[in-house]
Protein backbone atom coordinates (compact mmCIF):
# COMPACT_ATOMS: atom_id res chain seq x y z
CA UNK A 1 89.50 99.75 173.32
CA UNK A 2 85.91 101.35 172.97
CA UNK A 3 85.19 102.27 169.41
CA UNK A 4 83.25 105.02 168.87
CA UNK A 5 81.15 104.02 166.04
CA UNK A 6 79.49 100.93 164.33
CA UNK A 7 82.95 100.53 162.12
CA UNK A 8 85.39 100.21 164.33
CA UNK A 9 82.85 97.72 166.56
CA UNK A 10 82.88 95.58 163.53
CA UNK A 11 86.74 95.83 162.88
CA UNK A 12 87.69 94.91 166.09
CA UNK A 13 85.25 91.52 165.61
CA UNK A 14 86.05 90.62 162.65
CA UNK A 15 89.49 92.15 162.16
CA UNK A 16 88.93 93.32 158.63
CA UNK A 17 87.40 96.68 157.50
CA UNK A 18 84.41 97.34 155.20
CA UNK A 19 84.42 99.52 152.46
CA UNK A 20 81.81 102.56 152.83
CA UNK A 21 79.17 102.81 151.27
CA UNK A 22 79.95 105.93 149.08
CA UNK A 23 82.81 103.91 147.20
CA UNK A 24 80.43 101.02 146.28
CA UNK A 25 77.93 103.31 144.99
CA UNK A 26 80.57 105.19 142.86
CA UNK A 27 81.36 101.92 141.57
CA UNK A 28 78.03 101.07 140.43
CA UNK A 29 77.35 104.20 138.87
CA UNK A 30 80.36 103.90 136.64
CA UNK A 31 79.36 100.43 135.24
CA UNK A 32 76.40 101.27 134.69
CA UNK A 33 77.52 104.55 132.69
CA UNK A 34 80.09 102.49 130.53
CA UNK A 35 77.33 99.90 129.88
CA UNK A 36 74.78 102.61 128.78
CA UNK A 37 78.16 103.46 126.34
CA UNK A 38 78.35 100.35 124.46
CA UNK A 39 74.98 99.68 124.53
CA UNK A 40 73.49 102.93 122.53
CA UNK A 41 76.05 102.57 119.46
CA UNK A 42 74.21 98.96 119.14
CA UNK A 43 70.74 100.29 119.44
CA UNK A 44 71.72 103.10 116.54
CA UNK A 45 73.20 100.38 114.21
CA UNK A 46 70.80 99.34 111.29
CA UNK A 47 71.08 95.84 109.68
CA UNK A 48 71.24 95.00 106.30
CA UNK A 49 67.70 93.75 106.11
CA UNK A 50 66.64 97.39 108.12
CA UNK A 51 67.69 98.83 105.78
CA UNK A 52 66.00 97.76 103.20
CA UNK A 53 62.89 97.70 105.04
CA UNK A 54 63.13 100.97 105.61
CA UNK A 55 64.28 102.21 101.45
CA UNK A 56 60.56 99.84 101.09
CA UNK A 57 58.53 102.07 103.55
CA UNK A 58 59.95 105.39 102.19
CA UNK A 59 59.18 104.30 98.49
CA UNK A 60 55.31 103.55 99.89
CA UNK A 61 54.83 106.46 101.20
CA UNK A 62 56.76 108.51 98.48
CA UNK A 63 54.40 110.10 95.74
CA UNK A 64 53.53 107.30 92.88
CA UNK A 65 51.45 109.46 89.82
CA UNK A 66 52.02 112.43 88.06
CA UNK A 67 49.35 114.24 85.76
CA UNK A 68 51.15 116.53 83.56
CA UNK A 69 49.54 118.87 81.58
CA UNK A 70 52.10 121.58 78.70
CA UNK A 71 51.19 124.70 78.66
CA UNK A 72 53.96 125.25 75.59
CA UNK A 73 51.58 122.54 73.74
CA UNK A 74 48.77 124.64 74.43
CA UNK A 75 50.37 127.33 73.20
CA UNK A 76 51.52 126.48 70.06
CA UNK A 77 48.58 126.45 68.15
CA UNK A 78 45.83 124.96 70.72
CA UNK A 79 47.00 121.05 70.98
CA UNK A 80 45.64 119.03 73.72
CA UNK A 81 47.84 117.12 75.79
CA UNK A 82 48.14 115.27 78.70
CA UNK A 83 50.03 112.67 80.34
CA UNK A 84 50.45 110.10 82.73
CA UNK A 85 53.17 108.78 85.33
CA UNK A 86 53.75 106.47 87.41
CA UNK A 87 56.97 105.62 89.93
CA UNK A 88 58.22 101.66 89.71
CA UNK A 89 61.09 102.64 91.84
CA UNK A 90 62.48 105.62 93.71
CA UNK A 91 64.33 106.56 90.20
CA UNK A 92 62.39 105.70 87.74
CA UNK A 93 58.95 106.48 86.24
CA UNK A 94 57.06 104.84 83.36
CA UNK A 95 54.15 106.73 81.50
CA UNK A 96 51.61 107.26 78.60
CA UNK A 97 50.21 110.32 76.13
CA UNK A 98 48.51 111.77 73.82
CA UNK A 99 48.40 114.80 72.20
CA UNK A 100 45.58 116.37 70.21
CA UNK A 101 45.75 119.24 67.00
CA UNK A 102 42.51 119.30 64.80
CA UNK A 103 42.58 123.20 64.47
CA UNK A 104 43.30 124.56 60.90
CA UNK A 105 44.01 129.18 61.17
CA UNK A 106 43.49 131.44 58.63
CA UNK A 107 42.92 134.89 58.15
CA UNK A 108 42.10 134.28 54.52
CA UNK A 109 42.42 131.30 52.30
CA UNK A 110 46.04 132.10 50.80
CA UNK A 111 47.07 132.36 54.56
CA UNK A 112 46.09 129.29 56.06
CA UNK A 113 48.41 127.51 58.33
CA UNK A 114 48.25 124.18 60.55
CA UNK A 115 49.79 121.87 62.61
CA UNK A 116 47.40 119.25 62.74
CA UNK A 117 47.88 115.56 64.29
CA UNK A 118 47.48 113.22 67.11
CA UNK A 119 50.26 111.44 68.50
CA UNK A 120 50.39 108.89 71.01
CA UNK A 121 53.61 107.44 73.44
CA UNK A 122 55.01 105.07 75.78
CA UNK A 123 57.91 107.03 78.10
CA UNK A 124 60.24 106.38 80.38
CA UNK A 125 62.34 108.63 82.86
CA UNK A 126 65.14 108.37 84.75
CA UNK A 127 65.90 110.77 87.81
CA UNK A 128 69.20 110.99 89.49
CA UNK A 129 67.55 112.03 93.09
CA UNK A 130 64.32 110.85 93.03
CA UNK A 131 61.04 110.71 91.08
CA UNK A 132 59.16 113.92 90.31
CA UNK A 133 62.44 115.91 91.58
CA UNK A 134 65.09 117.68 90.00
CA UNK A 135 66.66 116.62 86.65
CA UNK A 136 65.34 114.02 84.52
CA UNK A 137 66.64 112.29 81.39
CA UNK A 138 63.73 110.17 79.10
CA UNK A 139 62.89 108.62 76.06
CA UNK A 140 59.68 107.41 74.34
CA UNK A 141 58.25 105.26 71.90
CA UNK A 142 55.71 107.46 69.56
CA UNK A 143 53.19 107.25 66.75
CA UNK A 144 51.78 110.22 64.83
CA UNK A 145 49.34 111.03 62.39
CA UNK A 146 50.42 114.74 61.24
CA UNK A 147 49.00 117.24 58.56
CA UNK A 148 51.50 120.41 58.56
CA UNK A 149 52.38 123.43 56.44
CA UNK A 150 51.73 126.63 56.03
CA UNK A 151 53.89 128.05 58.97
CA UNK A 152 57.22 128.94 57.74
CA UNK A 153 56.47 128.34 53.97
CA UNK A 154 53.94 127.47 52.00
CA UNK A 155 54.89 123.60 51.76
CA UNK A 156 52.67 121.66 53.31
CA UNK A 157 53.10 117.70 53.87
CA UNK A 158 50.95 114.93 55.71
CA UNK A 159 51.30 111.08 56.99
CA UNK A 160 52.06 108.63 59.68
CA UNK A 161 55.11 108.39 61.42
CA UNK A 162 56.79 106.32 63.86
CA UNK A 163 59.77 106.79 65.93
CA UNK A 164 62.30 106.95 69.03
CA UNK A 165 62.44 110.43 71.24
CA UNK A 166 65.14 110.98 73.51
CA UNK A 167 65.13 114.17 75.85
CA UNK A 168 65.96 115.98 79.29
CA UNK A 169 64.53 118.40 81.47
CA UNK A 170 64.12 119.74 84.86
CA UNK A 171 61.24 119.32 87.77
CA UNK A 172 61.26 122.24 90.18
CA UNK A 173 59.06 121.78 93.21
CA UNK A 174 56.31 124.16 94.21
CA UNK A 175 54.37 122.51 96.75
CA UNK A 176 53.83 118.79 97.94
CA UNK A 177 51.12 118.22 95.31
CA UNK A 178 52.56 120.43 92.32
CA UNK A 179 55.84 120.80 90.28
CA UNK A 180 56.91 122.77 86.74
CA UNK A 181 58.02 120.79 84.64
CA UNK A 182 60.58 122.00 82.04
CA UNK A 183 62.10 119.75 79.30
CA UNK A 184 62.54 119.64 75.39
CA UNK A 185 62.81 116.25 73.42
CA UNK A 186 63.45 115.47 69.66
CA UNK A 187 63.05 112.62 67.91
CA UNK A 188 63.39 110.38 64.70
CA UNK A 189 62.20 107.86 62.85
CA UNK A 190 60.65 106.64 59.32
CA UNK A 191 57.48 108.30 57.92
CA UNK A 192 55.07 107.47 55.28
CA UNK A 193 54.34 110.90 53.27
CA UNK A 194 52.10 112.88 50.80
CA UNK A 195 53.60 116.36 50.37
CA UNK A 196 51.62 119.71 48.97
CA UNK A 197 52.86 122.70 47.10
CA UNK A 198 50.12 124.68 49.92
CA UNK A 199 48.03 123.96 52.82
CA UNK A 200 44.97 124.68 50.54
CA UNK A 201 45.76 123.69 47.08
CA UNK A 202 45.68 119.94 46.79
CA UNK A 203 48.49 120.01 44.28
CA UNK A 204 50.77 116.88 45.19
CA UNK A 205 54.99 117.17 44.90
CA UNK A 206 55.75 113.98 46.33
CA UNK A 207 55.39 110.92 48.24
CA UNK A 208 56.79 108.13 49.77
CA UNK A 209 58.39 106.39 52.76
CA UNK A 210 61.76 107.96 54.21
CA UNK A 211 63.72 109.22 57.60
CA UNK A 212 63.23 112.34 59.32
CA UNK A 213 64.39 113.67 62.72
CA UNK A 214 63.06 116.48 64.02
CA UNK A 215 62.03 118.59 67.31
CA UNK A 216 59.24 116.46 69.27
CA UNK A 217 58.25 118.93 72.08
CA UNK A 218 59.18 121.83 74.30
CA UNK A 219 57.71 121.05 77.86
CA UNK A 220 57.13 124.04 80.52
CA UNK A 221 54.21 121.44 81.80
CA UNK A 222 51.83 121.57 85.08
CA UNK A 223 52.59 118.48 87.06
CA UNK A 224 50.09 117.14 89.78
CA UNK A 225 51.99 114.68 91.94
CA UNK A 226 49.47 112.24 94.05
């Protein structure tokens, strides 16, 4: 028999047939595909310890320090303020102030009014997303030297006091470098007192050592973020 091409020549030599060509090829192709399968879901997959590495590099590059500066502080009467923050983790930031009243208003002298002092802190805040976003909860440790009165009555009362504030507030973003900052905070603690009958007359109606609580601060407060 004369075969008419090189597959039959080697059929009738050997007695077995080869496969083509196109079937082996098709046959590589798909194990290659269902490698290429298994092998990207691996690739994808992050380990424990890349994990972490990576919650490390996004903290580094996140923002660290805040500058805040209340314009409600400024407001009220002129006091100088500013404060400082600085991220120890992606939720929490720790911080220090001061604030800064020396001013005393009058339009005459049986209409003066002040609220005098300078107060310094240690504070702490806590933010459910991240730092220097969104809501906030804090506290701080304070120490003030106040002179007051005048402003809704005429009784006027000055000393030191130390004490715990506890507030809440909200961050909204404006830009990478800039957020408003808006927040009020009370606090309480013990005082050591001299009180006046007026902010001008020097006439004493009591002193001693006692308890107060009272609103600390309203904050609607520039906040650099670097």
């Amino acid at each position: 028999m004369k075969c008419r091409n090189l597959s039959c020549e080697v059929r009738d030599r050997v007695g077995t047939s080869l496969t083509p060509v196109v079937r082996s090829r098709t046959s590589f192709l798909a194990c290659l595909l269902a490698f290429c399968c298994m092998a990207v879901p691996a690739a994808h997959a992050q380990t424990p310890d890349r994990q972490t590495s990576s919650s490390a590099q996004e903290l580094e590059h996140r923002a660290r320090v805040a500058v805040d500066q209340n314009l409600a502080d400024y407001i009220f009467l002129g006091t100088l303020n500013a404060e400082l923050q600085y991220a120890v983790h992606r939720n929490w930031t720790l911080g220090l102030g001061a604030r800064y009243n020396n001013w005393t208003w009058r339009h005459r002298e049986d209409t003066q009014f002040q609220a005098r002092q300078q107060s310094y802190f240690i504070t702490g805040r806590w933010w459910p997303w991240y730092t220097y976003s969104g809501w906030w909860a804090g506290g701080k440790l304070q120490y003030q030297e106040y002179n007051r009165g005048g402003i809704l009555g005429p009784e006027t009362e000055e000393g030191d006091a130390v004490g715990v504030a506890l507030g809440g507030g909200y961050a909204v973003h404006v830009n990478r470098w800039l957020n408003v900052d808006f927040g009020l905070f009370g606090w309480g603690g013990m005082t050591r007192y001299v009180s006046y009958a007026c902010p001008y007359c020097g006439a004493r109606t009591g002193e001693g050592v006692k308890a107060f609580f009272l609103p600390d601060e309203v904050r609607v407060s520039l906040q650099f973020v670097f």
